[in-house]
Protein backbone atom coordinates (compact mmCIF):
# COMPACT_ATOMS: atom_id res chain seq x y z
CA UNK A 1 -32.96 -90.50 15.15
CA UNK A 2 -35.41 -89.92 17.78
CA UNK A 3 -38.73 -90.25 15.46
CA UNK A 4 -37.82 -92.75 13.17
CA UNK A 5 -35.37 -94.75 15.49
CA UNK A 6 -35.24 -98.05 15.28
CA UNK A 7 -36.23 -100.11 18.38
CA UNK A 8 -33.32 -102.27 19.35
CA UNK A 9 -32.14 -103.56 22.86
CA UNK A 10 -30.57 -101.33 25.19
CA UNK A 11 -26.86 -101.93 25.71
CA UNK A 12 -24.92 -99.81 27.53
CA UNK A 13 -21.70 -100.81 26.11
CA UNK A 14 -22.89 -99.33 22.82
CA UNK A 15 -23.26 -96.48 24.31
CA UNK A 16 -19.49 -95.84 24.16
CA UNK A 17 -18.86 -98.04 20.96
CA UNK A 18 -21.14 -96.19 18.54
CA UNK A 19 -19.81 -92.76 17.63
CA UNK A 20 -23.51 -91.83 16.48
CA UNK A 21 -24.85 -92.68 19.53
CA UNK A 22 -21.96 -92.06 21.51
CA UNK A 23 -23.31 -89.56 24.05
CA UNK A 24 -19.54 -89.31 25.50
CA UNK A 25 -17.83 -88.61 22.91
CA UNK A 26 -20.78 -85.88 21.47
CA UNK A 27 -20.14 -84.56 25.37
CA UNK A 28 -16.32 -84.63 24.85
CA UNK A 29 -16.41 -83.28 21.61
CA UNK A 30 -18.50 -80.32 22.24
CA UNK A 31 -16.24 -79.52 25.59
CA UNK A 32 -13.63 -79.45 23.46
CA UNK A 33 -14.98 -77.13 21.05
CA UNK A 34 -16.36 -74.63 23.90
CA UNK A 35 -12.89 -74.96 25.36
CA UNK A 36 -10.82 -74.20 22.33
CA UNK A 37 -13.50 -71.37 21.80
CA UNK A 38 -12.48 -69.75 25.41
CA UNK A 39 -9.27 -70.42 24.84
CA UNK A 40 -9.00 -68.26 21.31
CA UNK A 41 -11.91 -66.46 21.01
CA UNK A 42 -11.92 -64.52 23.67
CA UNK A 43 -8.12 -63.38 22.74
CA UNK A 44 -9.07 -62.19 18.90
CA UNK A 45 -12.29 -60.38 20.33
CA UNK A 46 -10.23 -58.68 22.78
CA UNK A 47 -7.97 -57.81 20.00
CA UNK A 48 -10.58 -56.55 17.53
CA UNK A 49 -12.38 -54.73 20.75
CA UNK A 50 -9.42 -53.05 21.07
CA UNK A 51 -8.35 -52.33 17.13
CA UNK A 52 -11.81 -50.75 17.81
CA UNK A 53 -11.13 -49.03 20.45
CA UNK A 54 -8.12 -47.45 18.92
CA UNK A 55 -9.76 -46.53 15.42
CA UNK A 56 -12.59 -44.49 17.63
CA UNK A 57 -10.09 -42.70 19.46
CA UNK A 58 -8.33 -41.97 16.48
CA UNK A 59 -11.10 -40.74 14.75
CA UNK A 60 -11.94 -38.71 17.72
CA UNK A 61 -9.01 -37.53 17.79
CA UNK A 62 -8.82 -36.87 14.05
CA UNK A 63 -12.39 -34.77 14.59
CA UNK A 64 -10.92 -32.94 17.51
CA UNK A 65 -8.50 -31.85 15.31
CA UNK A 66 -10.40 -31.11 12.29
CA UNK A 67 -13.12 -29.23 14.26
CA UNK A 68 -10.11 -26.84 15.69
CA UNK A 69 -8.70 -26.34 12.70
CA UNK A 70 -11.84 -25.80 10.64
CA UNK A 71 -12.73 -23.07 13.60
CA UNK A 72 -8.98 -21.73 13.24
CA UNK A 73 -9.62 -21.41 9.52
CA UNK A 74 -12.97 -19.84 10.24
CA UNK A 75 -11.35 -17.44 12.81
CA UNK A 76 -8.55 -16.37 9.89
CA UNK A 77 -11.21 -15.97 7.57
CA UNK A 78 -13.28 -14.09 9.68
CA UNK A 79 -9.99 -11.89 10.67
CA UNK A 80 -9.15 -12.17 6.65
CA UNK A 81 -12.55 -10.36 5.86
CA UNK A 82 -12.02 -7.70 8.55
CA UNK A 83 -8.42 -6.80 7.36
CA UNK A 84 -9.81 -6.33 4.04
CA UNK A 85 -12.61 -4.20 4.59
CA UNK A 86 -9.95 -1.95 6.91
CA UNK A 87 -7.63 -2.11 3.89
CA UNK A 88 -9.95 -0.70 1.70
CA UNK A 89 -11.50 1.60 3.90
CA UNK A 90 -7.75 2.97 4.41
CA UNK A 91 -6.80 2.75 0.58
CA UNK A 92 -10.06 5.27 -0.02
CA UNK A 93 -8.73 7.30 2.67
CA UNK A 94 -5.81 7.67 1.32
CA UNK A 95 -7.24 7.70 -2.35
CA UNK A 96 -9.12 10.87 -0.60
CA UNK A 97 -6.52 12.21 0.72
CA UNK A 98 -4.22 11.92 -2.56
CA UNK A 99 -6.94 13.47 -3.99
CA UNK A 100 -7.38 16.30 -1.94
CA UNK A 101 -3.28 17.30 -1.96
CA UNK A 102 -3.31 16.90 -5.84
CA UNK A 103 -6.45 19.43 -6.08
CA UNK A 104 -4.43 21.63 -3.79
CA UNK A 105 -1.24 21.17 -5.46
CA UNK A 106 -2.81 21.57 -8.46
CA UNK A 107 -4.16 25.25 -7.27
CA UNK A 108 -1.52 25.66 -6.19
CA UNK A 109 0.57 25.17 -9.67
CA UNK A 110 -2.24 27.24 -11.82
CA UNK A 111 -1.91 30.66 -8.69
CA UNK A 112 2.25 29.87 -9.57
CA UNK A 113 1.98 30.08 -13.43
CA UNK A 114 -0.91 32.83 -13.03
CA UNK A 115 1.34 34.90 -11.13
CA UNK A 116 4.18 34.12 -13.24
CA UNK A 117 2.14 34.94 -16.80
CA UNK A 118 1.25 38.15 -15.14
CA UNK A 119 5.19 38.96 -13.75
CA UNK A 120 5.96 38.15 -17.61
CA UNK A 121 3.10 40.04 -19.09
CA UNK A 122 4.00 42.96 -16.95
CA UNK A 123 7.90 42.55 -17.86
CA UNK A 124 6.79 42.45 -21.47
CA UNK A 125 4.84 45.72 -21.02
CA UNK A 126 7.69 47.19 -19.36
CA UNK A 127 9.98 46.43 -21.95
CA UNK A 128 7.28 47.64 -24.99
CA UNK A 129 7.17 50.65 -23.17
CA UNK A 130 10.77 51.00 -22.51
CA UNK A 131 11.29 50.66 -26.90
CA UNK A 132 8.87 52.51 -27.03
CA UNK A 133 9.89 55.21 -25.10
CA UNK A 134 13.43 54.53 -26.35
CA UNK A 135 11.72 55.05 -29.92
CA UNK A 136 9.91 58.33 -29.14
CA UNK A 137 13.47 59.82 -27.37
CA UNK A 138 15.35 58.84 -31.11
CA UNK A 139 12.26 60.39 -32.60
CA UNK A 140 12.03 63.13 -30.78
CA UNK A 141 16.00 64.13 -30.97
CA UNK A 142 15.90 63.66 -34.93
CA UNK A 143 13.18 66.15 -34.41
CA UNK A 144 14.88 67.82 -32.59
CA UNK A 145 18.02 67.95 -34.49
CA UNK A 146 16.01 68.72 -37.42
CA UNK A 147 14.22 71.89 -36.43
CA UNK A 148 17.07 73.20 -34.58
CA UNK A 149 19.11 72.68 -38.00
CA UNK A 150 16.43 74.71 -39.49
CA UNK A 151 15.84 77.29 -36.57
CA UNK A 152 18.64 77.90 -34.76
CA UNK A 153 21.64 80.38 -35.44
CA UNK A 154 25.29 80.15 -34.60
CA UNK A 155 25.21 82.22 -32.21
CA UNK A 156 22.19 80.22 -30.01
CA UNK A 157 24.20 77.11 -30.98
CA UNK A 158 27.15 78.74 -29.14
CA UNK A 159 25.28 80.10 -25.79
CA UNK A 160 23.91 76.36 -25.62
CA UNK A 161 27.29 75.06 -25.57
CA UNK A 162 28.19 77.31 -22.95
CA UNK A 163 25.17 76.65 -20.65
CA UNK A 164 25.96 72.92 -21.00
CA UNK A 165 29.61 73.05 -20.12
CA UNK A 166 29.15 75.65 -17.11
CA UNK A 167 26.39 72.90 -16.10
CA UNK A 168 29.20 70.09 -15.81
CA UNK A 169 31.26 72.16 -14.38
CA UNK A 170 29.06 72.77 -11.20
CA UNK A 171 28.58 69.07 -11.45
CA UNK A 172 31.93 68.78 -11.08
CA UNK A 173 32.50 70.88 -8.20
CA UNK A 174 29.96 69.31 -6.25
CA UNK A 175 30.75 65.75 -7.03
CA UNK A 176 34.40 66.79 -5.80
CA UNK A 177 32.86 68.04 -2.51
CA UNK A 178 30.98 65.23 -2.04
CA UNK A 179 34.21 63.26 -2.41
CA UNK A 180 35.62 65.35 0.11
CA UNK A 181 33.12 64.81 2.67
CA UNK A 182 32.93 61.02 1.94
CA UNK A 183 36.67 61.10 2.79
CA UNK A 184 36.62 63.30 5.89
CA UNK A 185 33.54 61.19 7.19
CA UNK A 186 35.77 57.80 6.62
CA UNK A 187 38.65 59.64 8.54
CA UNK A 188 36.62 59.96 11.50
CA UNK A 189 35.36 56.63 11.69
């Protein structure tokens, strides 16, 4: 407009008539504008400011948290990897230990059935000896019985006899006193 303007005559009047050149209504128009702007930007800037405002704390917030719980979880971990290492320093103690009371049980056990093979072994030799000796007394009165069959006369068969029954007769006599005593001792007591 200004450059390539075209020269007329001033009037004022057209000043206010012509909305091109209307520097009123360009001034009224513009106030109006800046004042609608005050009047509703302000208010939605406010409101984002604070929308703002409220996601950063939030987030904060939100970080706050995470950070403690990621240093809780750290801390757990941390505690996680010590209570392991005690567990399995305690389950090879006691794997030791186990260990240790089985070897001992277990000498234990073989002194027990050593002790017990050799109580049976020397029950076993008792009894071989025992049939054995039981063997050499049958043998040794069918021996007996056959030489004295073969060597011995009435009459030594007869003074045997009478040895033998004079012999239980004193046996007699002083199993009776021993009775005797064994009474008269109670009697006093």
């Amino acid at each position: 407009m200004f450059f390539f303007a075209e020269m007329h005559e001033f009037n004022p009047v057209e000043l206010f008539t012509n909305f091109k050149t209307n520097l009123v209504n360009w001034l009224i128009l513009m106030g109006l504008i800046i004042w609608a702007w005050n009047k509703a930007v302000p208010g939605i800037l406010d409101k984002r400011a604070k929308n703002i405002d409220e996601a950063l704390n939030q987030a904060r917030a939100s970080r706050e948290e995470s950070e403690k719980f990621l240093s809780d979880q750290r801390a757990k971990l941390a505690n996680a990897e010590a209570e392991a290492k005690q567990i399995l320093l305690d389950a090879k103690d006691i794997a030791a230990q186990m260990k240790a009371d089985l070897d001992l049980q277990t000498e234990k056990d073989m002194q027990s059935l050593v002790h017990k093979f050799d109580a049976s072994i020397n029950s076993e030799r008792q009894v071989l000896v025992n049939e054995i000796r039981a063997q050499a007394v049958h043998a040794a009165i069918a021996l007996s019985r056959q030489y004295l069959a073969k060597n011995m006369s009435a009459q030594d068969k007869e003074q045997m006899v009478n040895q033998f029954l004079e012999q239980l007769d004193a046996l007699e006599v002083n199993s009776q006193g021993e009775q005797n005593k064994t009474k008269s001792v109670s009697q006093v007591h």
